[in-house]
C-alpha atoms as a PDB file:
ATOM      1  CA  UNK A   1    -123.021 -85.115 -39.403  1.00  0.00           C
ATOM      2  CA  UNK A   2    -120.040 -86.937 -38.241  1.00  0.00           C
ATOM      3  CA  UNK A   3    -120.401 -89.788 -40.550  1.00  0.00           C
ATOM      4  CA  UNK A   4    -121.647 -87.656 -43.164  1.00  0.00           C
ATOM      5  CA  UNK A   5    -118.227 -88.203 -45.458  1.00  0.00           C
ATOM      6  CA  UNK A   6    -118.311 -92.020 -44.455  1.00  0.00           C
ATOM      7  CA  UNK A   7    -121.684 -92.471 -45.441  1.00  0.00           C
ATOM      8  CA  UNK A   8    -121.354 -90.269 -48.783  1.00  0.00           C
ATOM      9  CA  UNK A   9    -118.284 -92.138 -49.515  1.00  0.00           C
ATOM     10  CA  UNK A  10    -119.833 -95.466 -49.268  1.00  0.00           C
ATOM     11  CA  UNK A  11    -122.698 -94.405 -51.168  1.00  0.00           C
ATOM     12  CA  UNK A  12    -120.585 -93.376 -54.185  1.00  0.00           C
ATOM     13  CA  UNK A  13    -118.491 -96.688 -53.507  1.00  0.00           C
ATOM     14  CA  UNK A  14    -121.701 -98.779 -54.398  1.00  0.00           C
ATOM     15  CA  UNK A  15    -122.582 -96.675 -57.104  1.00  0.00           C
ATOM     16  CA  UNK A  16    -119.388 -97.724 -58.966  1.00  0.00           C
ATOM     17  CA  UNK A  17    -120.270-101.418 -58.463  1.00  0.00           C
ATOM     18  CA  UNK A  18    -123.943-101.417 -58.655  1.00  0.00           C
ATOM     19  CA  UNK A  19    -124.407 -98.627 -61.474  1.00  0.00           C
ATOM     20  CA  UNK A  20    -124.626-101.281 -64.827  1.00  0.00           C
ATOM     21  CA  UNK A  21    -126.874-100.489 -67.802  1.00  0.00           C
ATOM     22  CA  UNK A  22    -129.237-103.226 -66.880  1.00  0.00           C
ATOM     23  CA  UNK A  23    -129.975-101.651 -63.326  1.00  0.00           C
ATOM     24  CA  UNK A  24    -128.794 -97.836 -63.541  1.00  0.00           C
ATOM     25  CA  UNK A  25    -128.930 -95.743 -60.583  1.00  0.00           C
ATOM     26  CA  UNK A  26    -130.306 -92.402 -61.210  1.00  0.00           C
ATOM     27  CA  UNK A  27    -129.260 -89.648 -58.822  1.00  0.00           C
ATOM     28  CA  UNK A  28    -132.004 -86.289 -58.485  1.00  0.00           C
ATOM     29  CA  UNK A  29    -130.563 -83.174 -57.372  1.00  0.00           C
ATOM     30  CA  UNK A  30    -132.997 -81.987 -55.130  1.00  0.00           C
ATOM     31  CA  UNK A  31    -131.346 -78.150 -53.775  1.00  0.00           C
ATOM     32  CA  UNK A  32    -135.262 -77.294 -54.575  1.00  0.00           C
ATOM     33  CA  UNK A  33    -137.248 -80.516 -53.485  1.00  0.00           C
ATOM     34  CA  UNK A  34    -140.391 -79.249 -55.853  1.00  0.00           C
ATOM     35  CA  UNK A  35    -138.323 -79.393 -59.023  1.00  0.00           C
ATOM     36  CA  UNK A  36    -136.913 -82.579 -57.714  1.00  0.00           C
ATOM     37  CA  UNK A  37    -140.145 -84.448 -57.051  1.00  0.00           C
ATOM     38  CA  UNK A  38    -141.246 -83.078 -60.606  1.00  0.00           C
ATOM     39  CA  UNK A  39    -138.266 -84.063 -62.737  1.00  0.00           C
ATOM     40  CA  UNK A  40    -138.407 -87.383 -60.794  1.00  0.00           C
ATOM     41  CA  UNK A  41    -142.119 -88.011 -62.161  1.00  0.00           C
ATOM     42  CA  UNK A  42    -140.947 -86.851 -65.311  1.00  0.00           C
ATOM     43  CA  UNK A  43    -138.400 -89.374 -65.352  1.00  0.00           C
ATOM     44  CA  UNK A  44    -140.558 -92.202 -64.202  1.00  0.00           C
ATOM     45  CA  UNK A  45    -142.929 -92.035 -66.784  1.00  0.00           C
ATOM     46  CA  UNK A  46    -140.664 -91.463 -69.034  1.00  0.00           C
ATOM     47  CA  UNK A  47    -139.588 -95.391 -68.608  1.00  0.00           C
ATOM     48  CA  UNK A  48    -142.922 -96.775 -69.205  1.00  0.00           C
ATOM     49  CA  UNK A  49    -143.475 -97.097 -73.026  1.00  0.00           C
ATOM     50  CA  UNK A  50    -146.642 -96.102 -74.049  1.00  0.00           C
ATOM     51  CA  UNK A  51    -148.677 -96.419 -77.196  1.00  0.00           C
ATOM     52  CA  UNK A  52    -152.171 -95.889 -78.100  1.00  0.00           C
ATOM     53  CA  UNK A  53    -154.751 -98.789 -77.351  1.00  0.00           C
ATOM     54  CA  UNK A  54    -157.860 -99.173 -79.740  1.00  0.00           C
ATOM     55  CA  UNK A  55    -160.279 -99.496 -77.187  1.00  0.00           C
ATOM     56  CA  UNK A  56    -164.143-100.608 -78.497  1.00  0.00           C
ATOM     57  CA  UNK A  57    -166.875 -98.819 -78.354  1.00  0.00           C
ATOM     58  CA  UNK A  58    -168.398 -98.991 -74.585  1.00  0.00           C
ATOM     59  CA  UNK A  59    -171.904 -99.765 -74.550  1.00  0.00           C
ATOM     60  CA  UNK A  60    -173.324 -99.208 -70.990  1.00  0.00           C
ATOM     61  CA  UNK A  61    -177.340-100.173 -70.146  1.00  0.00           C
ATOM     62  CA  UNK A  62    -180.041 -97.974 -69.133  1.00  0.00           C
ATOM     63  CA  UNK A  63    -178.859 -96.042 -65.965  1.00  0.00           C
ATOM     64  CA  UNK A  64    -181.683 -97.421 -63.159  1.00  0.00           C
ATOM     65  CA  UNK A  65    -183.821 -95.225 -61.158  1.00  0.00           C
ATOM     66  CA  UNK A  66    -182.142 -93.712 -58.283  1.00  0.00           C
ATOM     67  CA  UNK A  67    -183.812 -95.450 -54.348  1.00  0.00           C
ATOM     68  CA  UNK A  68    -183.117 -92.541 -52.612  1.00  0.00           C
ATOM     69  CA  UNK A  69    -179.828 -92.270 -51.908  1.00  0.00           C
ATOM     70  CA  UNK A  70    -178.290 -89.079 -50.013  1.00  0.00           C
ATOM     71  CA  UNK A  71    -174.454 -88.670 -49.959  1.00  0.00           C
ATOM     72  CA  UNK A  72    -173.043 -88.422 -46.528  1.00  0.00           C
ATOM     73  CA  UNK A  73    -172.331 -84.287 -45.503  1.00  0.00           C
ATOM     74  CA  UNK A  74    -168.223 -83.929 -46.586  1.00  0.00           C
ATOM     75  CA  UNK A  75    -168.383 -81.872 -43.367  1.00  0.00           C
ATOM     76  CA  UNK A  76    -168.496 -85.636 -41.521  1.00  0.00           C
ATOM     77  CA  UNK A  77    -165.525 -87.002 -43.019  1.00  0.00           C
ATOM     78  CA  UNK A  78    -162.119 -86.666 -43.555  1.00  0.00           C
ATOM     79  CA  UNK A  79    -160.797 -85.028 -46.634  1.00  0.00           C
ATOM     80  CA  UNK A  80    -157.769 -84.966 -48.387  1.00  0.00           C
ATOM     81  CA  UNK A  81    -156.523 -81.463 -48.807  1.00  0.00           C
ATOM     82  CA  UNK A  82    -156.832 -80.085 -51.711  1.00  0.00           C
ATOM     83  CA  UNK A  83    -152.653 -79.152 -52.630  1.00  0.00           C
ATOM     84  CA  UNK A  84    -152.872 -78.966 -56.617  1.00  0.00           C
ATOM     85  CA  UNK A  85    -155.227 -75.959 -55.910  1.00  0.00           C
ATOM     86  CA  UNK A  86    -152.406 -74.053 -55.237  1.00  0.00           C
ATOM     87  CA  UNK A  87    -150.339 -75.009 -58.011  1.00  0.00           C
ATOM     88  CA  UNK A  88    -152.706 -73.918 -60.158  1.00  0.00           C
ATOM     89  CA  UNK A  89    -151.646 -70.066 -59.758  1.00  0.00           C
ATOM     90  CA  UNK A  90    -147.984 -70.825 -60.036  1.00  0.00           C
END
């Protein structure tokens, strides 16, 4: 916290030199870090252009007969948590 001026200083210091329309910076407020994350998605893909792609027809082959196979119990391995579940009710 001492160097908390000096650092933010320095940081703003680059910004002027660094900040050119070729290579912008872009600065997220982030007061409320889930908005933050969000809009910072948001922003992301809004850089990448995107347009449609015709894609052909997909023509796959017979499925073949299953051999047998049994999946491994979940209750053996290690799962991600399951986090958009919540954000479904928000």
């Amino acid at each position: 916290m001492s160097r908390w001026e000096d650092s933010s200083r320095a940081k703003h210091e680059m910004f002027v030199h660094t900040d050119v329309p070729q290579a912008p910076w872009y600065v997220v407020e982030s007061e409320d870090k889930r908005s933050a994350r969000i809009n910072m998605i948001v922003h992301l893909i809004s850089t990448i252009p995107y347009y449609e792609v015709q894609r052909p027809p997909l023509e796959l082959p017979p499925r073949r007969p299953c051999k047998g196979y049994e999946r491994t119990p979940r209750e053996m391995q290690t799962q991600v948590p399951d986090h958009a579940s919540a954000l479904r009710g928000r």
